[in-house]
Protein backbone atom coordinates (compact mmCIF):
# COMPACT_ATOMS: atom_id res chain seq x y z
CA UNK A 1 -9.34 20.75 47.67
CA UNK A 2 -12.14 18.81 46.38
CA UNK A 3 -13.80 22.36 45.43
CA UNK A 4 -10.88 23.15 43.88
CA UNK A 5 -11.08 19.76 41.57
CA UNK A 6 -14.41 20.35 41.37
CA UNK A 7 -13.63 23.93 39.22
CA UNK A 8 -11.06 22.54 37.21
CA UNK A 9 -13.47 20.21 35.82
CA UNK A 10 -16.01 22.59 35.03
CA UNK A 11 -13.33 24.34 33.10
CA UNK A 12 -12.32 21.13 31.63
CA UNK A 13 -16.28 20.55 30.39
CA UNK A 14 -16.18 24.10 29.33
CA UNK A 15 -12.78 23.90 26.98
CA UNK A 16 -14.39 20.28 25.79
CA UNK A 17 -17.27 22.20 24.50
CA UNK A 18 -15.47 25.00 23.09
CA UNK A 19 -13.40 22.52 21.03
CA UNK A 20 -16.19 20.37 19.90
CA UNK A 21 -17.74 23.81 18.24
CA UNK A 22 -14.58 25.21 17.13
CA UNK A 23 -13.89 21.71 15.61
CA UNK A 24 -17.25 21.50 13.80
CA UNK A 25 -16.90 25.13 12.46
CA UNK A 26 -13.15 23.82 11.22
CA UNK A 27 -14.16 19.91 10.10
CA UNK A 28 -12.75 21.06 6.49
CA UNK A 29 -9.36 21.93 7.53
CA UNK A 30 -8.87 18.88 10.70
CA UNK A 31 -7.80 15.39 9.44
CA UNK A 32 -8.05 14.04 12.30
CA UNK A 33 -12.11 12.58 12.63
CA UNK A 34 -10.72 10.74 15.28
CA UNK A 35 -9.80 13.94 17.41
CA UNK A 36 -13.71 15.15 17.23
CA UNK A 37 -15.18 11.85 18.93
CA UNK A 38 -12.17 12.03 20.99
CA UNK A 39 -12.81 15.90 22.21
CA UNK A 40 -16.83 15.09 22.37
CA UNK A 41 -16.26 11.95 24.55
CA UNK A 42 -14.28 14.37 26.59
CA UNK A 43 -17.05 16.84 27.01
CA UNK A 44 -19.65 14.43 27.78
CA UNK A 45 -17.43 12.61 30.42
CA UNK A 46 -16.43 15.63 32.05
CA UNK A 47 -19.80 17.61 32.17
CA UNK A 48 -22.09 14.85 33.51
CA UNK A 49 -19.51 13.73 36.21
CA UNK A 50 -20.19 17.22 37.48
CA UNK A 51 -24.36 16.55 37.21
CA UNK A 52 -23.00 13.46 39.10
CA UNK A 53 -21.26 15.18 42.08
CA UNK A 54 -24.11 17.70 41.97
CA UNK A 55 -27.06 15.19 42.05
CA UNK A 56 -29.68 15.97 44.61
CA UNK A 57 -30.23 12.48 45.24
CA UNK A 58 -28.04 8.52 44.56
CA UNK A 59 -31.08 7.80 41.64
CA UNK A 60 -29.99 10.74 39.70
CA UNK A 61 -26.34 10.15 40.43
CA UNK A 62 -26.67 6.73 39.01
CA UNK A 63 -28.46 8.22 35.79
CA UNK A 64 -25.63 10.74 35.36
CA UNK A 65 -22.85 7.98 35.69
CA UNK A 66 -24.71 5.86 33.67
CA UNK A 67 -24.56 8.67 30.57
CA UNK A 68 -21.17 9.61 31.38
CA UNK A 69 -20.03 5.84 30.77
CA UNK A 70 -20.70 6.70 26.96
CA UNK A 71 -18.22 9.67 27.18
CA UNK A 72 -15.86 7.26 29.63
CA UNK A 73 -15.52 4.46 27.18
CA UNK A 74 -15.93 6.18 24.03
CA UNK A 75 -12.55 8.12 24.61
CA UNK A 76 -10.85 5.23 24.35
CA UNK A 77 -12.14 4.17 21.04
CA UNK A 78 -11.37 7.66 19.46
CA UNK A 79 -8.16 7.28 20.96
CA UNK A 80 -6.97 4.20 19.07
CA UNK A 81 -8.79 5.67 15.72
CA UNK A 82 -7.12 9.31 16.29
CA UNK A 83 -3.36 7.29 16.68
CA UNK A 84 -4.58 5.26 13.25
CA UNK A 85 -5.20 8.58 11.45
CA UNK A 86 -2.14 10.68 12.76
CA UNK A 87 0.53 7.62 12.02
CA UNK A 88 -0.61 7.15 8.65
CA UNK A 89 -2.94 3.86 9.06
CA UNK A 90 -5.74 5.38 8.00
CA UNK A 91 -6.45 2.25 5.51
CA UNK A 92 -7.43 0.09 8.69
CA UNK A 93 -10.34 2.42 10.06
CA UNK A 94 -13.52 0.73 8.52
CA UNK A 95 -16.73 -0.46 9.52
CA UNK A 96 -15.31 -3.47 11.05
CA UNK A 97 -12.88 -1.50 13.01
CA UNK A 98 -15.77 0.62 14.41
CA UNK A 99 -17.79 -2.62 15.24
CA UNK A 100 -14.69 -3.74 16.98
CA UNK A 101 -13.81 -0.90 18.87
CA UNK A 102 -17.46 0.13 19.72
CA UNK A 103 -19.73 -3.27 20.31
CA UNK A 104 -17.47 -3.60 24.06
CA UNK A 105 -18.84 -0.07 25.41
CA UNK A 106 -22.51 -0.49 24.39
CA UNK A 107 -22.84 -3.63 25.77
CA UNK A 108 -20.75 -2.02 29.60
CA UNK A 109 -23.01 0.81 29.19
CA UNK A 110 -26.12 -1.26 28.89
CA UNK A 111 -24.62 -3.04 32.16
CA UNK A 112 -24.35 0.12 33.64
CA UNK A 113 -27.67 1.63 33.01
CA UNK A 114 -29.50 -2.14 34.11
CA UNK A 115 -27.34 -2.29 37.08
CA UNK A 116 -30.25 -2.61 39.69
CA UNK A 117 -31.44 -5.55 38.05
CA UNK A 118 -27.91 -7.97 38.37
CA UNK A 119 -25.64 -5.61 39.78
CA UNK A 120 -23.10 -7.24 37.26
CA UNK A 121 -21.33 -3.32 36.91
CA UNK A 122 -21.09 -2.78 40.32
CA UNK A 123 -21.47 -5.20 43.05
CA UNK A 124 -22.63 -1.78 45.37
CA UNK A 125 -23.45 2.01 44.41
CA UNK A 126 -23.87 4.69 47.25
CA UNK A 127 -23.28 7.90 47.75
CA UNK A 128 -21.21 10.46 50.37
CA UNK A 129 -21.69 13.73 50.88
CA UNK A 130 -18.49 15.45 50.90
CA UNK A 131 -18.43 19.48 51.08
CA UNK A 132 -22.02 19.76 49.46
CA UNK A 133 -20.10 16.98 46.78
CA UNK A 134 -22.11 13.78 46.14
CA UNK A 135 -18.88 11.56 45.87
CA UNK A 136 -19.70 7.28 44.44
CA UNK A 137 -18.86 5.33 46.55
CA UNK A 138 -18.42 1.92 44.62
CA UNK A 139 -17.63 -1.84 44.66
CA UNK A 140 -16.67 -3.06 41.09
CA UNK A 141 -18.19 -5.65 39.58
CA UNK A 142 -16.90 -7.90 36.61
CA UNK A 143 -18.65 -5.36 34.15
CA UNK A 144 -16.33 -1.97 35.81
CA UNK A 145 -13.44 -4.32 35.45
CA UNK A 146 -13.91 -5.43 31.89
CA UNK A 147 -14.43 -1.76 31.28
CA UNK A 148 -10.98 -0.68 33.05
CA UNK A 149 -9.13 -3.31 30.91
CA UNK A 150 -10.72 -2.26 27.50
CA UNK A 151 -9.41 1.55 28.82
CA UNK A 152 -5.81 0.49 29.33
CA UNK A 153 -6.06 -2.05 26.00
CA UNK A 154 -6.81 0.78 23.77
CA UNK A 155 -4.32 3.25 25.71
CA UNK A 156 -1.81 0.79 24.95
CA UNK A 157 -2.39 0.32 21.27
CA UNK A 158 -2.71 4.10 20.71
CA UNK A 159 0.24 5.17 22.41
CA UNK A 160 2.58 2.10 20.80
CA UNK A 161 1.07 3.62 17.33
CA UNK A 162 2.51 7.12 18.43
CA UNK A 163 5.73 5.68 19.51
CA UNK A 164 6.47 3.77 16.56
CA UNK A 165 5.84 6.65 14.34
CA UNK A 166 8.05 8.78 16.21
CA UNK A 167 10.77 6.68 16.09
CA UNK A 168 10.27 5.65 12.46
CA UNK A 169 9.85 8.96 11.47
CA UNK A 170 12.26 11.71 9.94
CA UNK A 171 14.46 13.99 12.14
CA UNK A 172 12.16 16.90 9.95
CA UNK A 173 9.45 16.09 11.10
CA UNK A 174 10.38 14.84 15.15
CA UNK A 175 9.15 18.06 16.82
CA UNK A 176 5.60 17.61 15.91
CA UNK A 177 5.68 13.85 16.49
CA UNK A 178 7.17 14.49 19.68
CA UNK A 179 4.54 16.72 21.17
CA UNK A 180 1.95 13.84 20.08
CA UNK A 181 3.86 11.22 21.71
CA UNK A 182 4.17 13.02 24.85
CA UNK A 183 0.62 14.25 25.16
CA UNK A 184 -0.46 10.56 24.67
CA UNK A 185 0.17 9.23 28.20
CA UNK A 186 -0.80 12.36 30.01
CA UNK A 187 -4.57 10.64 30.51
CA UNK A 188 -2.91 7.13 30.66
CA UNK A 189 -0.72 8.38 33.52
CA UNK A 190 -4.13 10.19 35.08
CA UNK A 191 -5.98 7.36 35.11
CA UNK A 192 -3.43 5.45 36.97
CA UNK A 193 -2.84 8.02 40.02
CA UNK A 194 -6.42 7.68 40.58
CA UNK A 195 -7.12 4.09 40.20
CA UNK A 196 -3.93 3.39 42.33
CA UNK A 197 -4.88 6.29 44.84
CA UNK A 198 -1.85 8.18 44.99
CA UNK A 199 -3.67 10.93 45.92
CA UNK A 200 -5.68 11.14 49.17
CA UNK A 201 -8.95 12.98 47.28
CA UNK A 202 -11.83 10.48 46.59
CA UNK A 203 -13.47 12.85 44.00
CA UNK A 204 -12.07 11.21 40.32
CA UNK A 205 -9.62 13.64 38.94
CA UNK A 206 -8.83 11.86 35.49
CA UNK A 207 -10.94 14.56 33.80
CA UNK A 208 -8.47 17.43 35.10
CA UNK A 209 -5.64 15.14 33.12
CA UNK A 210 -7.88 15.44 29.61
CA UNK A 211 -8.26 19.28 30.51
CA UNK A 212 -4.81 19.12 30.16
CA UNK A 213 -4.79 17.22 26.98
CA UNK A 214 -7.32 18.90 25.69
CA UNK A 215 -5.30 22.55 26.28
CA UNK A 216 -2.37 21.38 25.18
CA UNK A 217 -4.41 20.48 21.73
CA UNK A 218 -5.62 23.43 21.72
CA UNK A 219 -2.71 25.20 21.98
CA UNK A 220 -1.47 23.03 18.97
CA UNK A 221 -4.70 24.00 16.72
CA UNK A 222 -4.31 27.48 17.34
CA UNK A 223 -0.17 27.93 17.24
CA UNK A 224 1.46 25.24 15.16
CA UNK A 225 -1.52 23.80 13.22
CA UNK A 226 -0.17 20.38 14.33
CA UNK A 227 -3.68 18.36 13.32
CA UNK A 228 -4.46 20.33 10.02
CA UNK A 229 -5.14 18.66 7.13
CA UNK A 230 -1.85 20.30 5.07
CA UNK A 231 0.24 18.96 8.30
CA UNK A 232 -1.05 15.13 8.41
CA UNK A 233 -2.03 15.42 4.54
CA UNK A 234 2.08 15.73 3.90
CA UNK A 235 2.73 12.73 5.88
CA UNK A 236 -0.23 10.63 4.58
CA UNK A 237 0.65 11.53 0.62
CA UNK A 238 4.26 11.38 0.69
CA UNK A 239 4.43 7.89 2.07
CA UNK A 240 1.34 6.66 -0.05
CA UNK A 241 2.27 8.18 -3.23
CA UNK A 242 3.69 5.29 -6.25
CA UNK A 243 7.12 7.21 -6.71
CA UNK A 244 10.12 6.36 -4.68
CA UNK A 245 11.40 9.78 -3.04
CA UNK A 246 14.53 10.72 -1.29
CA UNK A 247 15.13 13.75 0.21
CA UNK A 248 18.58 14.99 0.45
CA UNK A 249 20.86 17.65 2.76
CA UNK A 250 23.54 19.88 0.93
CA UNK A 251 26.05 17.09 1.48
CA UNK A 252 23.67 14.50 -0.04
CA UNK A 253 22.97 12.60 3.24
CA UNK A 254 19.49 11.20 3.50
CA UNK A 255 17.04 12.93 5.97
CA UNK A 256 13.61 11.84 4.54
CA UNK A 257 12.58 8.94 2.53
CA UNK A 258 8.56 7.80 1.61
CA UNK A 259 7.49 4.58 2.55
CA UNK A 260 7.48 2.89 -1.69
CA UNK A 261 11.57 3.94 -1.63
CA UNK A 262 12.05 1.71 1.19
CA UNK A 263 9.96 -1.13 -0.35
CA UNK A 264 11.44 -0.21 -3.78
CA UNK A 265 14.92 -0.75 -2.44
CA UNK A 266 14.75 -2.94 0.13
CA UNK A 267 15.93 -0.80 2.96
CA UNK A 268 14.46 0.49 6.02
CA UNK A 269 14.41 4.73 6.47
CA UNK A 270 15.49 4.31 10.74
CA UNK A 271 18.71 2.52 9.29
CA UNK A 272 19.89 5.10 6.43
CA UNK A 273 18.79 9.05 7.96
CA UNK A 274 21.63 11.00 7.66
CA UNK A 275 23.63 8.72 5.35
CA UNK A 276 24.88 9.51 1.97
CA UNK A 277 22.98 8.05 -0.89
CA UNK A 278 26.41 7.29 -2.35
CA UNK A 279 26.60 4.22 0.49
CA UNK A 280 23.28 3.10 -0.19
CA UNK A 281 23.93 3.12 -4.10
CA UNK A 282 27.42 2.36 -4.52
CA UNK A 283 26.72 -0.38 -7.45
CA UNK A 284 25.06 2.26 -9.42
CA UNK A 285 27.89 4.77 -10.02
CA UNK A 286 26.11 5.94 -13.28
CA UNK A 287 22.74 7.26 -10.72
CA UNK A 288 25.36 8.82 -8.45
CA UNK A 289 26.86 10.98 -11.15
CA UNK A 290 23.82 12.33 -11.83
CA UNK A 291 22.78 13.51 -8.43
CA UNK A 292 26.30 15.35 -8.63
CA UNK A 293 24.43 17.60 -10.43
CA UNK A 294 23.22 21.38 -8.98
CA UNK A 295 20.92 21.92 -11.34
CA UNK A 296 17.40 20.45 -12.02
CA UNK A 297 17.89 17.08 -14.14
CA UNK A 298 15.48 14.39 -15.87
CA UNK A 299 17.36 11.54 -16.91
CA UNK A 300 16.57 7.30 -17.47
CA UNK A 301 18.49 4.63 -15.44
CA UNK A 302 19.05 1.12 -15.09
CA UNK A 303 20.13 0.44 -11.69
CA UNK A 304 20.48 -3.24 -9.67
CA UNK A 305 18.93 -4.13 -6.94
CA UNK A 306 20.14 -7.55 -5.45
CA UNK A 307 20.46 -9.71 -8.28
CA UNK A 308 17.84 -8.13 -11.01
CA UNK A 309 18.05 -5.34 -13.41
CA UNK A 310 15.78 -2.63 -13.06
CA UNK A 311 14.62 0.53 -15.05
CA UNK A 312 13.87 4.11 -13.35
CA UNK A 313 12.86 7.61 -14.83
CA UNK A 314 14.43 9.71 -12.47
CA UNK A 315 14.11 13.68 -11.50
CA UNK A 316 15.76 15.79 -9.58
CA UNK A 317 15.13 19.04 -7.84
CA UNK A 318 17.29 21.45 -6.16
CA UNK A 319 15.86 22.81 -2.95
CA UNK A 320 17.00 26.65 -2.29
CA UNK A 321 14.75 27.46 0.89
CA UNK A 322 16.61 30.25 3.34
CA UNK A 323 18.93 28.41 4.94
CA UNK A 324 18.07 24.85 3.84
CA UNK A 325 19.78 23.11 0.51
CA UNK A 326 19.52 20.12 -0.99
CA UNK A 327 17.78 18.26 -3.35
CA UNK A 328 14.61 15.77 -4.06
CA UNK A 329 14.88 12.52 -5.85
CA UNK A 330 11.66 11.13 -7.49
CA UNK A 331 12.34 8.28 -8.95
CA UNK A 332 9.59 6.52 -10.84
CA UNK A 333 10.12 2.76 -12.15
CA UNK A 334 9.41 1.62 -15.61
CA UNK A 335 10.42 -1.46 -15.92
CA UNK A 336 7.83 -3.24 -17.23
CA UNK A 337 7.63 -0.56 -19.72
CA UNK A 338 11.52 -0.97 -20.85
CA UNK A 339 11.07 -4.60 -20.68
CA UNK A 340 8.58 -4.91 -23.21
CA UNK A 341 9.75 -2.23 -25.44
CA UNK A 342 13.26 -4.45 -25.85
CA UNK A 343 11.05 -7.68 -25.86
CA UNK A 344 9.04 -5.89 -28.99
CA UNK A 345 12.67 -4.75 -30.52
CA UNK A 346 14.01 -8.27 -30.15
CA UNK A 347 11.08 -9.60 -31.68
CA UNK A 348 11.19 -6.60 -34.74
CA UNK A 349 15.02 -7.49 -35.18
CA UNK A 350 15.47 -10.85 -34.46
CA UNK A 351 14.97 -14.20 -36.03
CA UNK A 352 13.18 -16.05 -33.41
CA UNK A 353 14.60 -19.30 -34.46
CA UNK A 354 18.25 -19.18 -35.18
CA UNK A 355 18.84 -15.91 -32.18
CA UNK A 356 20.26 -13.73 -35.40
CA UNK A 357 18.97 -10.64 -37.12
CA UNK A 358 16.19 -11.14 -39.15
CA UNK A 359 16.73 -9.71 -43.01
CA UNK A 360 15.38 -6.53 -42.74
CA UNK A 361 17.17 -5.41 -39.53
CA UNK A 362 20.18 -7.27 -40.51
CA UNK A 363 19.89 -4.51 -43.99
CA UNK A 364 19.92 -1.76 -42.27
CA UNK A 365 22.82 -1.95 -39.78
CA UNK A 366 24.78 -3.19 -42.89
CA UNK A 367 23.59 -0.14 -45.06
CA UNK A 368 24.62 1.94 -42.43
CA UNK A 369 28.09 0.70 -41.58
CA UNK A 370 28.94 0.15 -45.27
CA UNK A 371 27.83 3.95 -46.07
CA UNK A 372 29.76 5.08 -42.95
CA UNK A 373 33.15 2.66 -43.84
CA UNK A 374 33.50 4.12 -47.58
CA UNK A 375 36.84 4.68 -48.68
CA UNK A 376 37.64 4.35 -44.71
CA UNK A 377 37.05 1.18 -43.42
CA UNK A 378 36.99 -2.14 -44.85
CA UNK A 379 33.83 -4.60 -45.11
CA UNK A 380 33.88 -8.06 -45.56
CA UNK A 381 30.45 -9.99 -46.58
CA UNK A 382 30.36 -13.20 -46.10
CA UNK A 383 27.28 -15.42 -47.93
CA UNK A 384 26.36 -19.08 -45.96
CA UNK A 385 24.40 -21.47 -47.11
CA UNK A 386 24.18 -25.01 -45.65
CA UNK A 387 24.65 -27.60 -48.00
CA UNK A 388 21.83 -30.03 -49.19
CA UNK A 389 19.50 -29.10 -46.63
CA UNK A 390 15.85 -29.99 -48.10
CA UNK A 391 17.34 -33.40 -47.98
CA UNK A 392 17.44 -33.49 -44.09
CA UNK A 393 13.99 -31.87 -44.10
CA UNK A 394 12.64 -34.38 -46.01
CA UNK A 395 14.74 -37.38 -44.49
CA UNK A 396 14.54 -36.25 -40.60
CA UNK A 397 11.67 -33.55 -41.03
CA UNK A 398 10.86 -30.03 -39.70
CA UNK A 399 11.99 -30.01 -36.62
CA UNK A 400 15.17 -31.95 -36.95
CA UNK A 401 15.80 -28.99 -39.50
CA UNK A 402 14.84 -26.22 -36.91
CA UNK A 403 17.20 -27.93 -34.55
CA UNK A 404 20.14 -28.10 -37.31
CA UNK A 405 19.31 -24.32 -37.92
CA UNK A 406 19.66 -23.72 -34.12
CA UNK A 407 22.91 -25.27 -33.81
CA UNK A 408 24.52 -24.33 -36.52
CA UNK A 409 24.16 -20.40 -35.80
CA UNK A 410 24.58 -21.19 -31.80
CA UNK A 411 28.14 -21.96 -32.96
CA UNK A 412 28.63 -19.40 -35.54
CA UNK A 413 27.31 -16.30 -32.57
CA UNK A 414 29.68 -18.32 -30.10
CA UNK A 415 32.77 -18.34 -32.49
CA UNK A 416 32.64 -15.01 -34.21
CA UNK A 417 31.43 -13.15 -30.90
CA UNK A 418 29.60 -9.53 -30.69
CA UNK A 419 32.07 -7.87 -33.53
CA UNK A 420 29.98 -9.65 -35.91
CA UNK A 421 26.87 -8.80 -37.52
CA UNK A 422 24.66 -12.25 -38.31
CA UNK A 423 21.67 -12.25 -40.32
CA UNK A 424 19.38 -15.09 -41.82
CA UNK A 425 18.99 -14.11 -45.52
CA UNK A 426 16.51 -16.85 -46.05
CA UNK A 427 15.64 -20.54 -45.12
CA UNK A 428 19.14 -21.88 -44.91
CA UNK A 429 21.17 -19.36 -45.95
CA UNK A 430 23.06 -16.64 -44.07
CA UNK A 431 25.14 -13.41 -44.14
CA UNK A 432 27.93 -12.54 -42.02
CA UNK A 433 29.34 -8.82 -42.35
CA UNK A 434 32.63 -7.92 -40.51
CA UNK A 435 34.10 -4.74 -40.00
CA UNK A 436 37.94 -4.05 -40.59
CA UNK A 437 39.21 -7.26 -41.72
CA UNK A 438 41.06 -8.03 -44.84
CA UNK A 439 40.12 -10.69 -47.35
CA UNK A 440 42.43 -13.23 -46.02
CA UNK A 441 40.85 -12.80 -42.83
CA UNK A 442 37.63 -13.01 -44.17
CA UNK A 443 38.44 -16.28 -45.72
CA UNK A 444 40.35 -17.67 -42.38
CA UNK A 445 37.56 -16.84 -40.62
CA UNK A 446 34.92 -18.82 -42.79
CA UNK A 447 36.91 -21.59 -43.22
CA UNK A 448 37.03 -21.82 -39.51
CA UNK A 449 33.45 -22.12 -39.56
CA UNK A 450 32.92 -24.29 -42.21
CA UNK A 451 35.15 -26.94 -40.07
CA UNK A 452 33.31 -26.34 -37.14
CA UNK A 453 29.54 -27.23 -38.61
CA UNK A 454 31.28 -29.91 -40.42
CA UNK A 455 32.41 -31.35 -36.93
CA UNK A 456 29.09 -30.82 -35.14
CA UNK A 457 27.54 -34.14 -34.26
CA UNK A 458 23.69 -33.16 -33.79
CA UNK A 459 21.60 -36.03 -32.08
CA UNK A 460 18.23 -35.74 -33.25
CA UNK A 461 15.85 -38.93 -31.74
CA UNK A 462 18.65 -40.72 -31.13
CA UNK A 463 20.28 -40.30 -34.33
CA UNK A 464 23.38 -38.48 -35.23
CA UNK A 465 23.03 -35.87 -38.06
CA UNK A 466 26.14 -34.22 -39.79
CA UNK A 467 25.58 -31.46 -42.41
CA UNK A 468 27.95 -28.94 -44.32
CA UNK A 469 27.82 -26.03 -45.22
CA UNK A 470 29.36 -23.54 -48.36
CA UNK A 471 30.34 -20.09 -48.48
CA UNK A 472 30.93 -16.78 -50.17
CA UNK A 473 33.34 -13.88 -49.29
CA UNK A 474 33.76 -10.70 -50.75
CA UNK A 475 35.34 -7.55 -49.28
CA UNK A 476 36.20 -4.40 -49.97
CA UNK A 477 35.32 -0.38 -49.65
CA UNK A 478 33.72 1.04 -52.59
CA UNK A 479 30.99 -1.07 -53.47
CA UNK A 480 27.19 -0.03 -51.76
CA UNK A 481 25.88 -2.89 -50.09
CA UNK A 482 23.80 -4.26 -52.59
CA UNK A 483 26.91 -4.91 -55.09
CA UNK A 484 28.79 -6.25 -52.23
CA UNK A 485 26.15 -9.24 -51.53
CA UNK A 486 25.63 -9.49 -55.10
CA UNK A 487 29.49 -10.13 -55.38
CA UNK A 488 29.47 -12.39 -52.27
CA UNK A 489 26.31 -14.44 -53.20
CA UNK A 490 28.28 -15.26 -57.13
CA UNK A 491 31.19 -16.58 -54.70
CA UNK A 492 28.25 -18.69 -52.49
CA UNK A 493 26.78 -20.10 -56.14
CA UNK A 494 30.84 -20.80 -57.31
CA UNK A 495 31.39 -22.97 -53.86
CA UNK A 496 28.44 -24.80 -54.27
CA UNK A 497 28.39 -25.59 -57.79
CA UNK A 498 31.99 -26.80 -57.55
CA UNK A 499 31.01 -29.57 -54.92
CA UNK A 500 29.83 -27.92 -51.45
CA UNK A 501 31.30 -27.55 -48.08
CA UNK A 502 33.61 -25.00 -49.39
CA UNK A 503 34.84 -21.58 -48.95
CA UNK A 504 35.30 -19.39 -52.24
CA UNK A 505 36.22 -15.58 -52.82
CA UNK A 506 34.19 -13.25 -54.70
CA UNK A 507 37.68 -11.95 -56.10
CA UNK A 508 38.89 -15.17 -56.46
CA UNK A 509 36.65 -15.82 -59.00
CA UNK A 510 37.64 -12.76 -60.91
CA UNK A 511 41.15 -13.88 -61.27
CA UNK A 512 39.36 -17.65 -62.13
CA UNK A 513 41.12 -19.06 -58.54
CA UNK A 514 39.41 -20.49 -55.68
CA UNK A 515 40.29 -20.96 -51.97
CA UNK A 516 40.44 -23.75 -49.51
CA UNK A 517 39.19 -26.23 -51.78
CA UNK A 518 38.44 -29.64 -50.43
């Protein structure tokens, strides 16, 4: 039997080495760095183990055991690096990982190879002779133990890496995952029916179990490619890349998702495979349409996610692949972007004081409903002015105007609602255009305004400030703007020549008749 060990480990050495050359011949195309220092550790374990058994004497046997410790406690290293690389946590290998991972085994090996002088690696190192074998015959010290708990420490963290992955990862992708996961306790499970001794054979059979990792990798290189860089590349792009991506089957349930959707959106991948995106978007019924779609489509959205707004340029792509349909959705945020193009609109439309349109904006969407409303639609323009206000400036000051200004329109936006257009026409002054409503309306409606800013109590330092305010109205459907404001601003002059806080129409004072005097 132990002859028979003994050639499975020289074939073991011997597929080692022919991986560590094929590797180095392929280092372009493997991802995996890790898997090279893993296959080399391999090889040097497993070929001077056999010097070991075929030392001529227990002072070369000690020499060989001493270099195959580098291989021995190397593979474990690689092992946790490898598992980084293939899971996608490729960000944490550094030079403080390597110092972490490596500074344990130099300082066991350096036990090992000064063992005669403390005999702190092993308490006692002979030899017997079994079939022309030189077989150890050991009694571990506290440096072999440290060294068998660093081994089953990084087994540990390796193979939780692979299991995690596997079960995080898409259905797509399982079968290679799976072959990964279940190679990774084949030396793990090695090690243990050895150092257990579950098997009657005293020559150490742990490298036949990394002969049989190291075919089964093989195998993988050679027939499905599994550690190429266009396999683990996939993997390590899609989930790194700043788009949020869905992938979706024929019937629009989710089978693969990158790692920024599920940050993006607040939801974890394991909880929504195979799921229709309708569920996990049912508040955004305008998105949905779109994916309803079977042909390729670019299109903007505003979607929201828990209680905020947010902006998304969003593609997608039919797949037609054989058998396989569906579709990908990229779906890149721009929110910041949409966010400050309506914060530089507000600020190019709006008067920042008052909250209305600011003169020029306020001119065009009047020239444009008035041209569009000719002989079709009646406008009414309504001129405001508030009555004696350089006398509060100069009684209360600045500010006590700003905060008269601030009011004053706060009530008109609040009373008049979105179907009116507001603009500040200068200083104090205001124009109100309103679509559709009849002169007696018009009136009605800033009469009811004028009470209201007539009523408004505003405390300024502790003082109570009332103000008034005068107004113009014209209306009508063949005039161009300019002769409508013209006509409404004659009406603002009539009110407040005639005594203020006053409404007065442009047509009333045609026919030499006012309205709602006071």
């Amino acid at each position: 039997m132990n002859y028979i060990i003994f050639a499975i480990i020289s074939l073991t050495s011997f597929i080692s080495a022919q991986l560590v050359l094929f590797l180095i011949f392929n280092r372009n195309k493997i991802h995996l760095k890790g898997f090279l220092g893993l296959i080399c550790a391999v090889f040097l374990y497993s070929l001077f183990y056999l010097f070991e058994i075929l030392a001529p004497s227990l002072s070369w046997m000690k020499l060989f055991a001493s270099v195959q410790y580098i291989g021995i406690l190397s593979i474990p290293a690689f092992w946790v690096i490898m598992s980084l690389q293939y899971t996608n946590k490729g960000k944490y290998i550094n030079k403080y990982l390597y110092t972490a991972l490596f500074v344990l085994p130099v300082f066991l090996v350096l036990l090992n190879i000064t063992n005669d002088h403390h005999h702190l690696f092993y308490l006692n190192y002979s030899a017997d002779i079994i079939n022309n074998l030189s077989i150890a015959e050991i009694e571990p010290g506290l440096g072999y133990r440290i060294s068998m708990g660093y081994i089953n420490v990084c087994f540990f963290i390796g193979n939780f890496f692979y299991l995690h992955f596997y079960f995080k990862g898409s259905k797509v992708y399982k079968k290679r995952s799976l072959i990964i996961l279940a190679t990774s306790f084949i030396p793990w499970t090695g090690y243990w029916i050895y150092m257990l001794k579950l098997i009657p054979i005293k020559i150490d059979f742990v490298p036949i179990f990394l002969a049989i990792l190291s075919l089964v990798y093989t195998c993988a290189i050679f027939r499905s490619n599994i550690f190429e860089t266009t396999v683990i590349a996939r993997s390590f792009v899609f989930d790194n890349i700043a788009e949020s991506i869905f992938v979706l089957d024929e019937n629009n349930q989710i089978i693969d998702m990158n790692r920024k959707a599920e940050e993006t959106f607040d939801i974890k991948s394991v909880l929504v495979f195979s799921k229709k995106i309708e569920e996990i978007f049912q508040d955004n019924p305008l998105f949905i349409k779109q994916l309803c779609n079977e042909a390729a489509v670019k299109f903007e959205c505003e979607m929201q996610i828990k209680n905020s707004i947010r902006y998304f340029k969003c593609e997608v792509t039919p797949i037609h692949c054989r058998e396989n349909k569906g579709k990908v959705v990229v779906l890149s945020e721009n929110t910041e972007q949409v966010l400050l193009i309506k914060k530089l609109e507000y600020y190019g439309t709006t008067d920042l004081l008052t909250g209305v349109y600011n003169r020029n904006y306020f001119y065009k969407i009047a020239k444009e409903k008035v041209d569009f409303s000719k002989d079709s639609k009646l406008i009414s323009i309504i001129m405001m002015d508030l009555d004696l206000f350089k006398v509060v400036n100069d009684t209360y000051g600045h500010s006590a105007g700003d905060l008269i200004l601030k009011k004053v329109m706060r009530t008109c936006l609040a009373t008049l609602g979105p179907e009116a257009y507001i603009g500040r026409y200068g200083g104090e002054e205001f124009i109100l255009l309103l679509e559709g409503v009849m002169e007696d309306e018009a009136m009605q409606i800033a009469e009811g305004l004028r009470v209201q800013i007539e009523q408004l109590k505003i405390n300024y330092n502790n003082e109570i400030i009332h103000i008034t305010s005068s107004f113009g109205v014209y209306s009508g459907t063949d005039q161009n703007l300019e002769s409508m404001i013209q006509f409404a601003d004659k009406a603002l002059y009539e009110a407040k020549k005639t005594g203020r806080n006053k409404v007065v129409s442009a047509k009333a004072i045609m026919s030499n008749s006012t309205y709602f005097k006071n």
